[in-house]
C-alpha atoms as a PDB file:
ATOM      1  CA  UNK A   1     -64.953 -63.930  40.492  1.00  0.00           C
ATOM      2  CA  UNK A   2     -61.538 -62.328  40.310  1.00  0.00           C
ATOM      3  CA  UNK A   3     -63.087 -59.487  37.632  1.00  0.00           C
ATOM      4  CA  UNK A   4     -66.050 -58.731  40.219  1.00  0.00           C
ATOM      5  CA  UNK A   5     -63.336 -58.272  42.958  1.00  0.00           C
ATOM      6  CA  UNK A   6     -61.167 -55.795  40.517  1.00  0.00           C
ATOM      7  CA  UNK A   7     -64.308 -54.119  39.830  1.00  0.00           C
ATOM      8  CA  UNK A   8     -65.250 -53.199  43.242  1.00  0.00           C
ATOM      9  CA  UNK A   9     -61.846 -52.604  44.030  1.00  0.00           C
ATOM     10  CA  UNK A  10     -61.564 -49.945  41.280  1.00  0.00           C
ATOM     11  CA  UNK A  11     -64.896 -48.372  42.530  1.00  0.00           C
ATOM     12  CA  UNK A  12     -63.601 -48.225  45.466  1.00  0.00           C
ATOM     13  CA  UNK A  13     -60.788 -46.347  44.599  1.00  0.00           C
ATOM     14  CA  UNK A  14     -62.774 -44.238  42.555  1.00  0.00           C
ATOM     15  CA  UNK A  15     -63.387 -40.938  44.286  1.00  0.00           C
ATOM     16  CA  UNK A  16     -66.603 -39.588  44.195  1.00  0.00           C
ATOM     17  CA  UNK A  17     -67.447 -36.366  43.004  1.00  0.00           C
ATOM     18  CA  UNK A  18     -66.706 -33.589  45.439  1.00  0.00           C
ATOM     19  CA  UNK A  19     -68.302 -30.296  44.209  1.00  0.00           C
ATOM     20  CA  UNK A  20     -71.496 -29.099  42.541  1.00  0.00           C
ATOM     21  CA  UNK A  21     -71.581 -29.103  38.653  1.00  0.00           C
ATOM     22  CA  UNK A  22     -72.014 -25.298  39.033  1.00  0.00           C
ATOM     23  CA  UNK A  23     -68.889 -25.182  41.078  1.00  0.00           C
ATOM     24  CA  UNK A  24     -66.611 -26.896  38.712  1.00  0.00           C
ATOM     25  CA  UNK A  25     -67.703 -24.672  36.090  1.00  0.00           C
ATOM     26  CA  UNK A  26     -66.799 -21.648  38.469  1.00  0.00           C
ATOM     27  CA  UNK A  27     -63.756 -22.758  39.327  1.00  0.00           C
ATOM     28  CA  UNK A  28     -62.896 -23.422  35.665  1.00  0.00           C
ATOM     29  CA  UNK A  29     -64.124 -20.227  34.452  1.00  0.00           C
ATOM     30  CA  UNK A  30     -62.064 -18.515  37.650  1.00  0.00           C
ATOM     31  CA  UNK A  31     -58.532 -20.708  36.072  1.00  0.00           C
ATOM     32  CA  UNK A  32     -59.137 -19.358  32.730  1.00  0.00           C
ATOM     33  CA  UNK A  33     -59.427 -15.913  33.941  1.00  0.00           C
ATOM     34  CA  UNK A  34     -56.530 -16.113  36.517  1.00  0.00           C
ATOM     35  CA  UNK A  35     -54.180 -14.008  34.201  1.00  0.00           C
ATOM     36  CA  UNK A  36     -56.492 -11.308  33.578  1.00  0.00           C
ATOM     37  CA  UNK A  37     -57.733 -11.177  37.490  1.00  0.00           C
ATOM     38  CA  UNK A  38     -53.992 -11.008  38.639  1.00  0.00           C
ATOM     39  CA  UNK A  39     -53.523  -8.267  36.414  1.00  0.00           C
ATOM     40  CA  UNK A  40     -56.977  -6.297  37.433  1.00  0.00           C
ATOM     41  CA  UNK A  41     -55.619  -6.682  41.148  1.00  0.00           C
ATOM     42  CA  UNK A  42     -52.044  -5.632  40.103  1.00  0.00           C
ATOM     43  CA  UNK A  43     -53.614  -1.937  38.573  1.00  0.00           C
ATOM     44  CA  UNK A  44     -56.199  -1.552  41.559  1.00  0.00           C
ATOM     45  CA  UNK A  45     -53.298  -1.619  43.963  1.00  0.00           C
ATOM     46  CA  UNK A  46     -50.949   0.531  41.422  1.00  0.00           C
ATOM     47  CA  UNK A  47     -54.162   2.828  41.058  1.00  0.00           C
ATOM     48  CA  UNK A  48     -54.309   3.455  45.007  1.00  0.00           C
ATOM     49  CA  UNK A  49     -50.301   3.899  45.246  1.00  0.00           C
ATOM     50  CA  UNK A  50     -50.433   6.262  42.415  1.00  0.00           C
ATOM     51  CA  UNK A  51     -53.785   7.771  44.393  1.00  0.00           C
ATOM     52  CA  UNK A  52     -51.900   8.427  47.228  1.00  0.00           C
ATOM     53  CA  UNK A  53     -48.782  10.230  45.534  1.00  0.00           C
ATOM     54  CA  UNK A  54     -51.251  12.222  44.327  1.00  0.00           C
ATOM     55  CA  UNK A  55     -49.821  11.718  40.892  1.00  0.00           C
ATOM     56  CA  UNK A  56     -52.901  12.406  38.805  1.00  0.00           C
ATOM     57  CA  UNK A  57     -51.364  11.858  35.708  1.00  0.00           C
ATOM     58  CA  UNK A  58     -50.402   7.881  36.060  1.00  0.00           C
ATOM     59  CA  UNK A  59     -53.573   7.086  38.052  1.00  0.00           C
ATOM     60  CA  UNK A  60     -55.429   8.355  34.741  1.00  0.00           C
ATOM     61  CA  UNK A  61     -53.392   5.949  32.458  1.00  0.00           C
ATOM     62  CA  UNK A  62     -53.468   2.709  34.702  1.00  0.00           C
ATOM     63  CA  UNK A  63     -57.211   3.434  35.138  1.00  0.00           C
ATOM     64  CA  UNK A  64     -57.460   3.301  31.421  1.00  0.00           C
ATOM     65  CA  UNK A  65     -55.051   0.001  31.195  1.00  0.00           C
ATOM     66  CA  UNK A  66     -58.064  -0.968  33.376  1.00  0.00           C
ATOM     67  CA  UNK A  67     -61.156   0.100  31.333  1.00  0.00           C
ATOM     68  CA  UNK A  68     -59.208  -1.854  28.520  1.00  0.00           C
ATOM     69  CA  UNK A  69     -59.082  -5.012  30.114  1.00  0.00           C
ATOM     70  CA  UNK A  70     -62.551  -4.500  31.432  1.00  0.00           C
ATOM     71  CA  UNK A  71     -64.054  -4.229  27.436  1.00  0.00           C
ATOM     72  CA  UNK A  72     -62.291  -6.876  26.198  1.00  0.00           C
ATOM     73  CA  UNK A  73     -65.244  -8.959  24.910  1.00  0.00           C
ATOM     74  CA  UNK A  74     -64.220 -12.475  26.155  1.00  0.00           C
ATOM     75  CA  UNK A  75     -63.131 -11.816  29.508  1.00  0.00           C
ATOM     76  CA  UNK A  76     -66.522  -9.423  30.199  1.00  0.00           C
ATOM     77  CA  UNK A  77     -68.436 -12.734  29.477  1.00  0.00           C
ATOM     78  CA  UNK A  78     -66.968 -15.064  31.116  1.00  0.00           C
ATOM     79  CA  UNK A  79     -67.325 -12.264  34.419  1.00  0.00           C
ATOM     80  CA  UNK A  80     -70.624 -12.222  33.372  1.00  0.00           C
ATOM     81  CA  UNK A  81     -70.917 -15.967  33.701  1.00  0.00           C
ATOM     82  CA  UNK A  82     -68.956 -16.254  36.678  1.00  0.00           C
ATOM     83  CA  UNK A  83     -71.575 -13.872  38.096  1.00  0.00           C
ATOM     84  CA  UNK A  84     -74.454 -16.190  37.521  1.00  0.00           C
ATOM     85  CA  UNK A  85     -72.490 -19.097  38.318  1.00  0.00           C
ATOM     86  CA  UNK A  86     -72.113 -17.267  41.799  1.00  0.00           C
ATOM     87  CA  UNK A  87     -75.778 -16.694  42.030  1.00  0.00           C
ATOM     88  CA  UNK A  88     -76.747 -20.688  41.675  1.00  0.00           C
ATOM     89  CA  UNK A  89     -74.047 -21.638  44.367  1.00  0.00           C
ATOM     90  CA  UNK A  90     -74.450 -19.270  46.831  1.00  0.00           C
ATOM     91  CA  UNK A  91     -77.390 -18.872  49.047  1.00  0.00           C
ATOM     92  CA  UNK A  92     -79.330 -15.476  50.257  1.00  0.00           C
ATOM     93  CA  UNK A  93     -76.847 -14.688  52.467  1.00  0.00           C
ATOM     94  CA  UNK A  94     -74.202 -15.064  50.077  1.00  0.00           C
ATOM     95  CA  UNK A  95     -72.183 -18.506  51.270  1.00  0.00           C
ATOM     96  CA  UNK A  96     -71.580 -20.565  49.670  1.00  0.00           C
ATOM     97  CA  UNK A  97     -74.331 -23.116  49.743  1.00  0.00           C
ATOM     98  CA  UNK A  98     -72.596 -27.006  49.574  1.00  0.00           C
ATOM     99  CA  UNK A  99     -69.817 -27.266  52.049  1.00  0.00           C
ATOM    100  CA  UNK A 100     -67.404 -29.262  49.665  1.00  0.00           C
ATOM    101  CA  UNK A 101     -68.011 -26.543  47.207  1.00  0.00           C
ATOM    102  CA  UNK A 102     -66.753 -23.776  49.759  1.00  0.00           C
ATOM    103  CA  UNK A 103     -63.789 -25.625  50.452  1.00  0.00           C
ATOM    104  CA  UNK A 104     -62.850 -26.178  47.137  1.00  0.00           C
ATOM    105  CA  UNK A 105     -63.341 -22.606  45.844  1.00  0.00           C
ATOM    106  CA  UNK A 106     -61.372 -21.257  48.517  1.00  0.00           C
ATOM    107  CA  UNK A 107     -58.803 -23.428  48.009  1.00  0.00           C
ATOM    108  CA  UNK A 108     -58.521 -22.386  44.799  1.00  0.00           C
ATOM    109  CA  UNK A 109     -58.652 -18.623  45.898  1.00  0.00           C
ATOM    110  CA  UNK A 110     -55.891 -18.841  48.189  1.00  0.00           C
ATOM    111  CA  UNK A 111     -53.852 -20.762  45.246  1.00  0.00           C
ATOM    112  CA  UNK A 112     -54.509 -18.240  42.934  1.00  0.00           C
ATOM    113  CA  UNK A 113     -53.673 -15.323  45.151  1.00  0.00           C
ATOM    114  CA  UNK A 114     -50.310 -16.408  45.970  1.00  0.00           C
ATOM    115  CA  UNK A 115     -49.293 -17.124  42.443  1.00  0.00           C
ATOM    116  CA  UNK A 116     -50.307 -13.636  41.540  1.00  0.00           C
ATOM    117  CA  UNK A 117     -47.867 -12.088  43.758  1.00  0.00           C
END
């Protein structure tokens, strides 16, 4: 008697699963490439600033830091998988389709952003 009550006590306690297989992938995909998005943001805004002091020559040189970080073959596919991972949890309008899922991810948006700064 006293295992069946631990039992359902520890099921109890269990949580249940909160997002989407799809989504857990996606967010795992988005942790691994947390480094390399903070640093794409990082040279976008350093490309505008450089933009607007119209100095030609650094905007050239950060856009290239760019295209380098955009070839390197590991991070392009795991974009490319994020992409169809977006496709299978988002809906024709683009939301996100499972509520739990939408909180989650932008949880983990709003994490990431403010460790990148």
């Amino acid at each position: 008697m006293t295992r069946l009550v631990f039992l359902l006590v520890a099921l109890a306690a269990t949580p249940a699963r909160a997002v989407t297989p799809a989504a857990e992938e996606f967010m795992a995909i988005v942790t691994k490439l947390e480094p390399v998005l903070c640093e794409k943001r990082k040279l976008r805004r350093e490309i505008l600033i450089a933009q607007t002091d119209h100095d030609s020559k650094r905007v050239a040189e950060l856009r290239a830091r760019y295209a380098a970080i955009e070839r390197q073959p590991e991070t392009a596919g795991l974009e490319r998988r994020l992409g169809e991972l977006e496709k299978r949890i988002t809906g024709a309008d683009g939301r996100i389709r499972d509520p739990e899922d939408f909180k989650a991810i932008s949880e983990q948006q709003r994490a990431a952003f403010y460790r990148c700064e």
